[in-house]
Protein backbone atom coordinates (compact mmCIF):
# COMPACT_ATOMS: atom_id res chain seq x y z
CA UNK A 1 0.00 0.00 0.00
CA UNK A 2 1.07 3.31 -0.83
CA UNK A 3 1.77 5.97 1.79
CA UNK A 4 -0.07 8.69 2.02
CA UNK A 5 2.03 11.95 2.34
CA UNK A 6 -0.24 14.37 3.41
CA UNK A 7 -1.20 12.41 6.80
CA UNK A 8 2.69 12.23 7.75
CA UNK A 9 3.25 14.56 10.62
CA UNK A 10 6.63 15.24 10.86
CA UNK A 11 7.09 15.84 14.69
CA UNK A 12 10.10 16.47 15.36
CA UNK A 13 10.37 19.98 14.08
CA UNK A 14 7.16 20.42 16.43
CA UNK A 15 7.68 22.58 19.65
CA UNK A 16 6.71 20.97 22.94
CA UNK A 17 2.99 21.42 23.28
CA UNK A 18 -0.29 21.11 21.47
CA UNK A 19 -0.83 21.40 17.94
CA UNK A 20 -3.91 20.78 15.59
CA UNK A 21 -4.35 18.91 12.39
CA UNK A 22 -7.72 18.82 10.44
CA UNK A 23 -8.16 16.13 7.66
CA UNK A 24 -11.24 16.20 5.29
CA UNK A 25 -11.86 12.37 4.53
CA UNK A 26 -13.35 10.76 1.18
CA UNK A 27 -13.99 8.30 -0.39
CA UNK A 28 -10.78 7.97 -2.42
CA UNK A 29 -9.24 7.91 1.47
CA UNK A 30 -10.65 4.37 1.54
CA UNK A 31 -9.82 3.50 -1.97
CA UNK A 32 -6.29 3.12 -0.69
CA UNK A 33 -7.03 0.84 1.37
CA UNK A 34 -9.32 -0.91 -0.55
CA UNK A 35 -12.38 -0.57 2.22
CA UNK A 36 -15.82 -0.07 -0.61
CA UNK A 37 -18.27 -1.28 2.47
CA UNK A 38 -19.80 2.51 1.45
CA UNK A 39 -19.77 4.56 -1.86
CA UNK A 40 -19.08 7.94 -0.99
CA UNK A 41 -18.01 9.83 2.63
CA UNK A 42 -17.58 13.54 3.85
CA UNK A 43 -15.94 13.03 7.05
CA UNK A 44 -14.21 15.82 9.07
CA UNK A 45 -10.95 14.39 11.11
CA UNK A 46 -9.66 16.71 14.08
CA UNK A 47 -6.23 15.85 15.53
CA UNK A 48 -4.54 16.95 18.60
CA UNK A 49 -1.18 15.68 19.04
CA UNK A 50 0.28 16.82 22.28
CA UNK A 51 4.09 17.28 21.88
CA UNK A 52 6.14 16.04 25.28
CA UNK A 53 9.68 15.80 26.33
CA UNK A 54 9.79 12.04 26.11
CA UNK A 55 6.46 10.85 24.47
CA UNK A 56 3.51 11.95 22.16
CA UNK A 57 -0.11 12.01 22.39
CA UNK A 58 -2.46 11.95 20.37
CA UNK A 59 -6.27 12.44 20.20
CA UNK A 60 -8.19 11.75 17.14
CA UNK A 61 -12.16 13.21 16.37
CA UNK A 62 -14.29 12.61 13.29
CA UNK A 63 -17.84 13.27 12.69
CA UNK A 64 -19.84 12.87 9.24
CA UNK A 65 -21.61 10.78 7.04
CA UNK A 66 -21.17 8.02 5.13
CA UNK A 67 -23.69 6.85 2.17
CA UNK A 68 -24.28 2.87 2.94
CA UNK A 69 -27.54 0.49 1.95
CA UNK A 70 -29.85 -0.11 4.37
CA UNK A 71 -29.60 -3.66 5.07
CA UNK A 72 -33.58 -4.34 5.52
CA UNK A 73 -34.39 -2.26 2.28
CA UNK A 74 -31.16 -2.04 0.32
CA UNK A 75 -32.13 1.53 -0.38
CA UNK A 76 -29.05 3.76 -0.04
CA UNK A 77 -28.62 6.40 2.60
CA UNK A 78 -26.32 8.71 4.53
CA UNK A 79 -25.66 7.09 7.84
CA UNK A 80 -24.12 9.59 10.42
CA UNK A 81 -21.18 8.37 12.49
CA UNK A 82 -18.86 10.17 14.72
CA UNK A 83 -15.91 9.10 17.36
CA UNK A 84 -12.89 9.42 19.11
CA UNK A 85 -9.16 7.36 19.58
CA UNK A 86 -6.51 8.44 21.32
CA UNK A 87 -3.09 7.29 21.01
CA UNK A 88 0.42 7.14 23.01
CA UNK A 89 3.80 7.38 21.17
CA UNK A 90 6.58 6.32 23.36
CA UNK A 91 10.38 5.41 21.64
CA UNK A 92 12.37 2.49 22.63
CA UNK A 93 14.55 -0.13 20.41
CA UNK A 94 12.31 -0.95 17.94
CA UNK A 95 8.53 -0.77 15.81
CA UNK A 96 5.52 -2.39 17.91
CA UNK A 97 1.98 -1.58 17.12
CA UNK A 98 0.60 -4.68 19.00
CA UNK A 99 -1.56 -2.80 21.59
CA UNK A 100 -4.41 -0.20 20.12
CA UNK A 101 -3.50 2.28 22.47
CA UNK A 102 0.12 2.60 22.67
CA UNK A 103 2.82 2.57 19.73
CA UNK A 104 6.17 2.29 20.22
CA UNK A 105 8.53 4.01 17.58
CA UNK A 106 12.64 3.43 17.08
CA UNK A 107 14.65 6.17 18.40
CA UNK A 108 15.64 8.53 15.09
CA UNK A 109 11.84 8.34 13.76
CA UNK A 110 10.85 11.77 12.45
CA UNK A 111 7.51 11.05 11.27
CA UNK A 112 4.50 9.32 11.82
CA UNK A 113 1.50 8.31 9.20
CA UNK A 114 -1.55 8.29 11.18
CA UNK A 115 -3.78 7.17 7.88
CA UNK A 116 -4.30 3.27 9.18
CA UNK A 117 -5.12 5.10 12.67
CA UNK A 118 -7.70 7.30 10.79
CA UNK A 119 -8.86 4.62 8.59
CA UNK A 120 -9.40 2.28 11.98
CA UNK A 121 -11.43 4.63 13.54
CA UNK A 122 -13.94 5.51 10.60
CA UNK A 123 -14.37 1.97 9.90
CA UNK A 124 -14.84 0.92 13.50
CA UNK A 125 -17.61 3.48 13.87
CA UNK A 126 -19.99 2.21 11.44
CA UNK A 127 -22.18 0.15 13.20
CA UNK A 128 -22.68 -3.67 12.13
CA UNK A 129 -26.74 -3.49 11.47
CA UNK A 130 -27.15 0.03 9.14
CA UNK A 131 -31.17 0.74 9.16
CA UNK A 132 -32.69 3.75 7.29
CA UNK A 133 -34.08 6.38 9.61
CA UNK A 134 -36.94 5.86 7.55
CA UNK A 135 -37.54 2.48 8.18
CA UNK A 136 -37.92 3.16 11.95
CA UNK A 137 -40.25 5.90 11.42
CA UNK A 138 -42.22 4.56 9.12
CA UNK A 139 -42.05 7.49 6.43
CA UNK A 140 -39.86 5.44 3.82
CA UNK A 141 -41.52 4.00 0.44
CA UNK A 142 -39.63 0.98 -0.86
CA UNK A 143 -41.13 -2.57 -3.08
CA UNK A 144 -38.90 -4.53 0.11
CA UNK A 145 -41.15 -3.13 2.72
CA UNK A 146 -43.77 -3.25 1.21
CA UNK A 147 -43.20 -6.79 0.55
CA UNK A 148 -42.06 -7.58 4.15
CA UNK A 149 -45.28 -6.19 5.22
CA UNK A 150 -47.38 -8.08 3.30
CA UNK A 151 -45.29 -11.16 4.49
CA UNK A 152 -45.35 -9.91 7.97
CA UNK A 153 -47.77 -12.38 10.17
CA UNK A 154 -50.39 -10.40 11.08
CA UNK A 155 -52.46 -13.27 13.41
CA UNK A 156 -51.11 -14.62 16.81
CA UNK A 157 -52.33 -17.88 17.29
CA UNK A 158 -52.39 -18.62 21.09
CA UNK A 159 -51.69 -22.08 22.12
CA UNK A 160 -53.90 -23.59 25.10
CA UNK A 161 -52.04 -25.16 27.47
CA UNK A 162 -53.98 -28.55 27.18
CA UNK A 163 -53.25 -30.51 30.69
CA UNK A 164 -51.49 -33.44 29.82
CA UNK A 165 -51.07 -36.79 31.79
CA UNK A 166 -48.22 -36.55 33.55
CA UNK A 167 -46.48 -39.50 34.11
CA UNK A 168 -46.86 -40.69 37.82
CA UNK A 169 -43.02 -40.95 38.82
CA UNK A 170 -43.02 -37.09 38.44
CA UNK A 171 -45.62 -36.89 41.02
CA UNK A 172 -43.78 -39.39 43.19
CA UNK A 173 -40.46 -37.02 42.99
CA UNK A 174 -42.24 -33.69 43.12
CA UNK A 175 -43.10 -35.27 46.64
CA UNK A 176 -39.50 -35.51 47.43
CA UNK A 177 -39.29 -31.86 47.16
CA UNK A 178 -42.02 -30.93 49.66
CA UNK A 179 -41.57 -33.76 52.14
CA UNK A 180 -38.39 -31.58 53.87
């Protein structure tokens, strides 16, 4: 995968302190890393990295929409999502990503690409089940609901509890539990 220059902050000509990034994400974001679950985004990305003597930190925000199908209806819509990360970059001997929260970069590292941090958090936000508002409030016109309706069962049939015979050894151990 190619690297994406413009989401390399080069930190260490930073001064100690805070200072702001703002990323406007698209589609073509996700292209690169071949993600298509949605056809089109307008995301807004607000980054604080917090410069420190011996470590950074980071906090990422985004809040936007992606377009997505509704997965009762298949109808397309724009699905609102929004979040946070934040992030710890220590230095020591060498490159470890393993835990979400902290990374660990090699001593000499002037940069860091916070794209795959970006794309993490976008994709993590989208929620698993993706239901058009207007399938909840009932205001949406589609053949596949009006289909599920008419397949929708509509009666309740209640089922009388008919007393069967019960065989007599229950009896004779139900009287176990009462005999105390």
């Amino acid at each position: 995968m190619k690297k994406l220059n413009e989401y390399l902050i080069p930190f260490v000509g930073l001064k100690l302190g805070k200072h702001q990034f703002e990323y406007q994400i698209n589609k073509t974001f996700f292209d690169h890393f071949e993600y298509d679950d949605f056809e089109s985004a307008d995301i807004k990305v607000d980054l604080v990295l917090e410069k420190k003597s011996l470590m950074l930190e980071l906090l990422f925000k985004h809040k936007g929409t992606v377009h997505v199908p509704c997965d009762v209806t298949g109808e397309m819509f724009d699905l609102p999502i929004d979040g946070s990360m934040k992030l710890v970059v220590q230095f020591g001997e060498e490159y470890n990503a393993d835990n979400e929260e902290l990374l660990i970069l090699p001593h000499g590292e002037h940069q860091l690409d916070v794209s795959q941090y970006i794309y993490e958090m976008i994709a993590l936000s989208v929620p698993l089940k993706r239901v058009h508002p207007g399938v909840e409030d009932g205001t949406l016109e589609s053949e596949a609901l009006d289909k599920l309706n008419e397949l929708r069962v509509t009666e309740v049939i209640e089922e009388v509890e008919e007393e069967k015979e019960i065989d007599p050894r229950w009896d004779k151990l139900k009287q176990l539990l009462t005999d105390k």
